[in-house]
Protein backbone atom coordinates (compact mmCIF):
# COMPACT_ATOMS: atom_id res chain seq x y z
CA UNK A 1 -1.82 -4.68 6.70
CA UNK A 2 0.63 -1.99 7.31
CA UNK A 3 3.16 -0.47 6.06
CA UNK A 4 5.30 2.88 7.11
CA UNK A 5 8.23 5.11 5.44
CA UNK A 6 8.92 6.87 7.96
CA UNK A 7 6.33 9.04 10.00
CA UNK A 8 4.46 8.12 6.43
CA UNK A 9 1.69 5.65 7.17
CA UNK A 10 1.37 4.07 3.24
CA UNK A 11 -0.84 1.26 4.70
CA UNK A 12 -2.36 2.25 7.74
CA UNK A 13 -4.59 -0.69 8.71
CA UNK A 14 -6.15 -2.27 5.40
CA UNK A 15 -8.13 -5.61 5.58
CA UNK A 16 -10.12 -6.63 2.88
CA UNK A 17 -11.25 -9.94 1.45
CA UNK A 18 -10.91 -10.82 -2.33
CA UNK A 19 -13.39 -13.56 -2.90
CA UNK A 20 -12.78 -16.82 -4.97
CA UNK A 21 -13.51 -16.67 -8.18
CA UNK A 22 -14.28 -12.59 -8.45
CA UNK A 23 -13.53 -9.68 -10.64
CA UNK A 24 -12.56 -7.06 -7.78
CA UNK A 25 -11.45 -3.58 -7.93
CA UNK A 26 -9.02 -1.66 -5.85
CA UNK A 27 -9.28 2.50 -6.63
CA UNK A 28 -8.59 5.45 -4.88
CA UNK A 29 -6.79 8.40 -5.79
CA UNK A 30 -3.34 9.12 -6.39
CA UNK A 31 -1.28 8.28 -2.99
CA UNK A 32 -3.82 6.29 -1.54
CA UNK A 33 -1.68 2.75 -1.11
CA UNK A 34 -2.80 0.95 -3.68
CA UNK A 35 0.38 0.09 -4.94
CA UNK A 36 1.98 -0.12 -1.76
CA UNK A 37 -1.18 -2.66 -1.08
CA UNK A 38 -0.28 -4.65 -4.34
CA UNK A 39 3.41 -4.64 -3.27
CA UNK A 40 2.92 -6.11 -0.21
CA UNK A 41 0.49 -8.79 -1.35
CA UNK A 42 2.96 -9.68 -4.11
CA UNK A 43 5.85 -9.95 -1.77
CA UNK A 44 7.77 -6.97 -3.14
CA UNK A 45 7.78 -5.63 0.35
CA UNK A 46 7.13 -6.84 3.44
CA UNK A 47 3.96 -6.10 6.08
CA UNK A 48 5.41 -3.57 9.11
CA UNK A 49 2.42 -5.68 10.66
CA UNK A 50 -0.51 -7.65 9.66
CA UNK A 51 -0.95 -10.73 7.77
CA UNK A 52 -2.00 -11.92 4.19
CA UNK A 53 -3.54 -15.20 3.57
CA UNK A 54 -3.57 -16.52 0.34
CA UNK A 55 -5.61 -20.17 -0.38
CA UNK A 56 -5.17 -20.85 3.25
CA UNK A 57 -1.05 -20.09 3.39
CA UNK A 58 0.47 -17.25 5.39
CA UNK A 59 2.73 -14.75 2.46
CA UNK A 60 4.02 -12.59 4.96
CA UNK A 61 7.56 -12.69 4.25
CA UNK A 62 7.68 -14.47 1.53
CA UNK A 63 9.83 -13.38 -1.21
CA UNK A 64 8.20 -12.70 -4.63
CA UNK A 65 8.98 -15.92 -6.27
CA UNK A 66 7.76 -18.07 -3.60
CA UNK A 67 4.59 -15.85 -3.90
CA UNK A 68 4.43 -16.74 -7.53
CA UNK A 69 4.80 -20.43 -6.68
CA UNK A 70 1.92 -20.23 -4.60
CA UNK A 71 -0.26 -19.55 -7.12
CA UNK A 72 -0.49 -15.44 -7.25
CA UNK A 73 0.67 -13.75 -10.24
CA UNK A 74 1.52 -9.85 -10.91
CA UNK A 75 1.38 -7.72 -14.11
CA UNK A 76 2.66 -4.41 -14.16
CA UNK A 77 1.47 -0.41 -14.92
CA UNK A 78 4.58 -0.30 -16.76
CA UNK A 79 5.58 -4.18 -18.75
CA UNK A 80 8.37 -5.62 -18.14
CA UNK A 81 8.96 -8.20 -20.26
CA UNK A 82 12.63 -9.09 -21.53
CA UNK A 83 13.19 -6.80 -24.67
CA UNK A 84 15.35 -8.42 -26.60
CA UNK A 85 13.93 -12.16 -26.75
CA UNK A 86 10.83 -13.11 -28.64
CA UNK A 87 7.09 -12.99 -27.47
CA UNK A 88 7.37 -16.75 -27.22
CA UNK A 89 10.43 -16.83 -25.54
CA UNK A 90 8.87 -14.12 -22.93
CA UNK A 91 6.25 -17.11 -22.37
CA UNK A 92 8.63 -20.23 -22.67
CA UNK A 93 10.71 -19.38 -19.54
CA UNK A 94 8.05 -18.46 -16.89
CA UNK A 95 6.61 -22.33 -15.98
CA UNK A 96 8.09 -23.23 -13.21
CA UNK A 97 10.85 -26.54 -11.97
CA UNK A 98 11.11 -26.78 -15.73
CA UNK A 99 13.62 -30.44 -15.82
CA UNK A 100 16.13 -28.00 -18.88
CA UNK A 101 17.02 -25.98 -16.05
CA UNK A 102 19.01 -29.10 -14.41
CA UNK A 103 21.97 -29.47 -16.28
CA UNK A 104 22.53 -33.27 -15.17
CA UNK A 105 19.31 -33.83 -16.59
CA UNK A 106 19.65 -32.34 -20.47
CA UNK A 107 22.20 -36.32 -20.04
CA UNK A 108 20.22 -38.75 -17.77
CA UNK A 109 16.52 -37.17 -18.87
CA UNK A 110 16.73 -36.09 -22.61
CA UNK A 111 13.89 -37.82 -23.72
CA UNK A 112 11.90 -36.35 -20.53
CA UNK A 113 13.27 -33.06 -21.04
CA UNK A 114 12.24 -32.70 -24.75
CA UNK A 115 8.99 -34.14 -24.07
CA UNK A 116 8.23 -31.35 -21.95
CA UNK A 117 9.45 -28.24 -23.84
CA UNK A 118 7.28 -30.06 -26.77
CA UNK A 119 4.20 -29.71 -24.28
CA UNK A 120 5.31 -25.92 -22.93
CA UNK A 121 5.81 -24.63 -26.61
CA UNK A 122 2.14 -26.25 -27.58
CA UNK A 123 0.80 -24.51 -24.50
CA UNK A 124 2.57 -20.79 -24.96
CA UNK A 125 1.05 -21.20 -28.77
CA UNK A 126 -2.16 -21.97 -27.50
CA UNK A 127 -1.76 -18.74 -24.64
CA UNK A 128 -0.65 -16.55 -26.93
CA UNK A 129 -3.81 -17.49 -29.32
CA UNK A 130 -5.99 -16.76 -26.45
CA UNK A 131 -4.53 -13.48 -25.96
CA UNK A 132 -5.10 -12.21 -29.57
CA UNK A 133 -0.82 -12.87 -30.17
CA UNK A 134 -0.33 -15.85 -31.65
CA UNK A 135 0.74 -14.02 -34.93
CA UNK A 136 3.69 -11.83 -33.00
CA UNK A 137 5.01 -15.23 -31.25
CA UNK A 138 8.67 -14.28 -33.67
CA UNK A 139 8.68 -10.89 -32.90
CA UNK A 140 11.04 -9.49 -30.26
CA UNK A 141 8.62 -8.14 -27.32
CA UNK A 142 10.17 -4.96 -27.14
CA UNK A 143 8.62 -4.43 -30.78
CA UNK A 144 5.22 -4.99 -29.42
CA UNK A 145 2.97 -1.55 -28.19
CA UNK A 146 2.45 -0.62 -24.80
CA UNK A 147 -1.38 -2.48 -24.91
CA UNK A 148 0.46 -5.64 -26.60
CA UNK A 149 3.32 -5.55 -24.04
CA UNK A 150 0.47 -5.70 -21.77
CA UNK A 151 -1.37 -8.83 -23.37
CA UNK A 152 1.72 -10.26 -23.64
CA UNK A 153 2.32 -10.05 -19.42
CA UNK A 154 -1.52 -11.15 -18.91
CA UNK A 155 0.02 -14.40 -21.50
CA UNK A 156 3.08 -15.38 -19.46
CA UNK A 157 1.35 -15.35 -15.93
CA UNK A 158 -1.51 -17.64 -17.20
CA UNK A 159 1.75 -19.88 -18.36
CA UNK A 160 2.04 -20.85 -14.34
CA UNK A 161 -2.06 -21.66 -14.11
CA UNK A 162 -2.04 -18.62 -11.49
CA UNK A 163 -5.28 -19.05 -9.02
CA UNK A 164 -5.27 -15.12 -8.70
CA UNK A 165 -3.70 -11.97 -10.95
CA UNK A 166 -3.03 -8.94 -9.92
CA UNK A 167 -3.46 -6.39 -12.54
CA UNK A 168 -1.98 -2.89 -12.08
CA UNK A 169 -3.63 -0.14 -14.19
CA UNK A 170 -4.58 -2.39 -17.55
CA UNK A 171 -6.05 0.66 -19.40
CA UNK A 172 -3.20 2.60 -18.83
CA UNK A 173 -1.78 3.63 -22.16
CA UNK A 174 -3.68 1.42 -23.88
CA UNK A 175 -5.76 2.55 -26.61
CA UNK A 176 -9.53 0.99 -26.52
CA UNK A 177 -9.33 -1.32 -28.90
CA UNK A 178 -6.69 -3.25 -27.22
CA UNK A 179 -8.21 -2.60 -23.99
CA UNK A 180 -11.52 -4.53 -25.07
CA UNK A 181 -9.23 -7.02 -26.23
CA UNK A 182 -7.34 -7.43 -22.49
CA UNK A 183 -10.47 -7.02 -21.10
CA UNK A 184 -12.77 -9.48 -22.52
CA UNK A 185 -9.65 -12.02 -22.19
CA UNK A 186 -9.44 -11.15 -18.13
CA UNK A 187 -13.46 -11.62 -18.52
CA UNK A 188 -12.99 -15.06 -20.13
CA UNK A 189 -10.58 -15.94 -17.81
CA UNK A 190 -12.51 -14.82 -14.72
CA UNK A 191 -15.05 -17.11 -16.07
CA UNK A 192 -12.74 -20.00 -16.05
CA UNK A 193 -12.03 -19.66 -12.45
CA UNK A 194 -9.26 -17.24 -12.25
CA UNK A 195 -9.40 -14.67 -9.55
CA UNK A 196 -8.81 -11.06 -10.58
CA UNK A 197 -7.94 -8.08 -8.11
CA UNK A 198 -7.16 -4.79 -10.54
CA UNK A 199 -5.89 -1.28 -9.69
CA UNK A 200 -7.66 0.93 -11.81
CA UNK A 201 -8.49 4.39 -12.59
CA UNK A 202 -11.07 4.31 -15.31
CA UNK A 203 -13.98 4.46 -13.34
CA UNK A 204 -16.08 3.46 -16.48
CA UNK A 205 -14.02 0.17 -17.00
CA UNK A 206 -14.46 -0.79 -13.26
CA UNK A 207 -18.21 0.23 -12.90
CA UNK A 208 -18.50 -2.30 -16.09
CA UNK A 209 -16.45 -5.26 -15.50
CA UNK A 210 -16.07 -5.96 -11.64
CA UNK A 211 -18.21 -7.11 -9.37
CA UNK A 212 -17.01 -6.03 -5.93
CA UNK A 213 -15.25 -2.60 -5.55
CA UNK A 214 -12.61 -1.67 -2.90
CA UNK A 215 -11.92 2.02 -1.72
CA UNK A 216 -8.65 3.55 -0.47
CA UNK A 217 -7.94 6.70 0.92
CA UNK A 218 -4.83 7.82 2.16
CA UNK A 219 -3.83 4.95 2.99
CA UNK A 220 -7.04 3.57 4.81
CA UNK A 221 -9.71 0.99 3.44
CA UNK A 222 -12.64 3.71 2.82
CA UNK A 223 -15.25 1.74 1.44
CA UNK A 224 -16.30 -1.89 -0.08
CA UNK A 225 -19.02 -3.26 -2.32
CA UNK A 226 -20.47 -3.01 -5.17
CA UNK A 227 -19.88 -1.09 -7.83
CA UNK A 228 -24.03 0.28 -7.21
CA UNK A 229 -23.02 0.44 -3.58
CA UNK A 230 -19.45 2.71 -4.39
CA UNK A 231 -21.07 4.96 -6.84
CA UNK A 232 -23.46 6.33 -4.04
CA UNK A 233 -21.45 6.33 -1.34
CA UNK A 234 -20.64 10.04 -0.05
CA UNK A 235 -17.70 9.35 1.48
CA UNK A 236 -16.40 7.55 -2.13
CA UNK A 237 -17.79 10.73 -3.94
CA UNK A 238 -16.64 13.04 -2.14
CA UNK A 239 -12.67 11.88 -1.58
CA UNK A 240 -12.16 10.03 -4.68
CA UNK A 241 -14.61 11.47 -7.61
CA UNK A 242 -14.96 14.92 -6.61
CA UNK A 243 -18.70 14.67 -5.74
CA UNK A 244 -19.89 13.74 -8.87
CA UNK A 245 -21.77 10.62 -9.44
CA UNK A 246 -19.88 8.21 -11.95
């Protein structure tokens, strides 16, 4: 992949495989792409050149949404999830070709229609149960903390069955016993099947929880492997930790 602002290389060349099934890592310091990275994979923005594959499917160009139809979900540093309706609401309007949507067929497909929001409010209960928020479903989600808000995006991705998240930053802001919370739900889910590719700066979550380990540096893939394999890696040590061993 790359991607340029300017005489600013963001992505200068990155290629990296996320396995089926895994628990991978993307780190790096401050400024080293790893947004940029996420952005592109996500469709936010669009590859200067390169490719990215996805279950066999070219995304290069695709918009977002068609990204998220294809099976590859986002969450955010920062939530975003709408304010000012409930935490089952938030969950209730992310499934996708949802037959309510038609207006012809609220009249010629009632019956169908109400059978399936009967089956998408049984499955956001059951979601939000998994993610420890089955008893703030009422709530608006702009009442919910910063580590809630975040539980509550990790809910209303898993409403689409996504075959891979992206997770920007989950500790971020959150305080640790919410994080174990998110955490041993994206374990559980990992477990199921789901594919996982986090940005993250707690060294101590990542060294824990993932499997494979990815390396930036301005801009640049540095490193890949482990997380044995990072933590003695001079080159990882020296541009991302400072030197000293994690």
């Amino acid at each position: 992949m790359h991607k340029a602002y300017g005489s600013l290389r963001a992505v200068d060349g990155v290629d990296f495989d996320v396995q089926a099934g895994s628990l991978t890592a993307l780190i790096g310091p401050n400024g080293a792409g790893k947004t940029t990275t996420f952005d592109l994979i996500a469709g936010a923005q669009t590859c200067d050149r390169g490719d990215i594959v996805f279950d066999g499917h070219s995304l290069r160009g695709l918009p977002s949404f068609k990204v998220f139809h294809h099976g590859l979900a986002r969450t955010f540093q920062v939530p975003r999830p709408f304010a000012q309706m409930t935490v089952l609401e938030n969950l209730l309007i992310a499934p996708i070709n949802q037959l309510g949507e038609h207006f012809q067929a609220n009249w010629w497909a009632f019956s169908r229609v109400r059978e399936q929001e009967r089956a998408l409010h049984e499955r956001a209960r059951s979601v939000l149960e998994l993610c420890a928020l089955a008893d703030k479903a009422a709530l608006l989600a702009g009442q919910l903390s910063g580590g809630q808000q975040k539980l509550l995006e990790l809910a209303r991705v898993l409403m689409v069955d996504p075959k891979m998240i992206l997770l920007d930053e989950p500790a971020a802001g959150v305080n640790p016993t919410l994080l174990d919370t998110l955490m041993d739900r994206v374990q559980l889910l990992n477990a199921r099947g789901i594919t996982f590719l986090l940005i993250e700066h707690n060294m101590d979550l990542v060294m824990r929880v993932c499997s494979h380990v990815i390396v930036m540096a301005q801009g640049r893939l540095l490193a890949q492997g482990t997380p044995e394999q990072i933590q003695e890696d001079p080159r990882v040590l020296d541009a991302y930790l400072g030197g000293v061993p994690v």
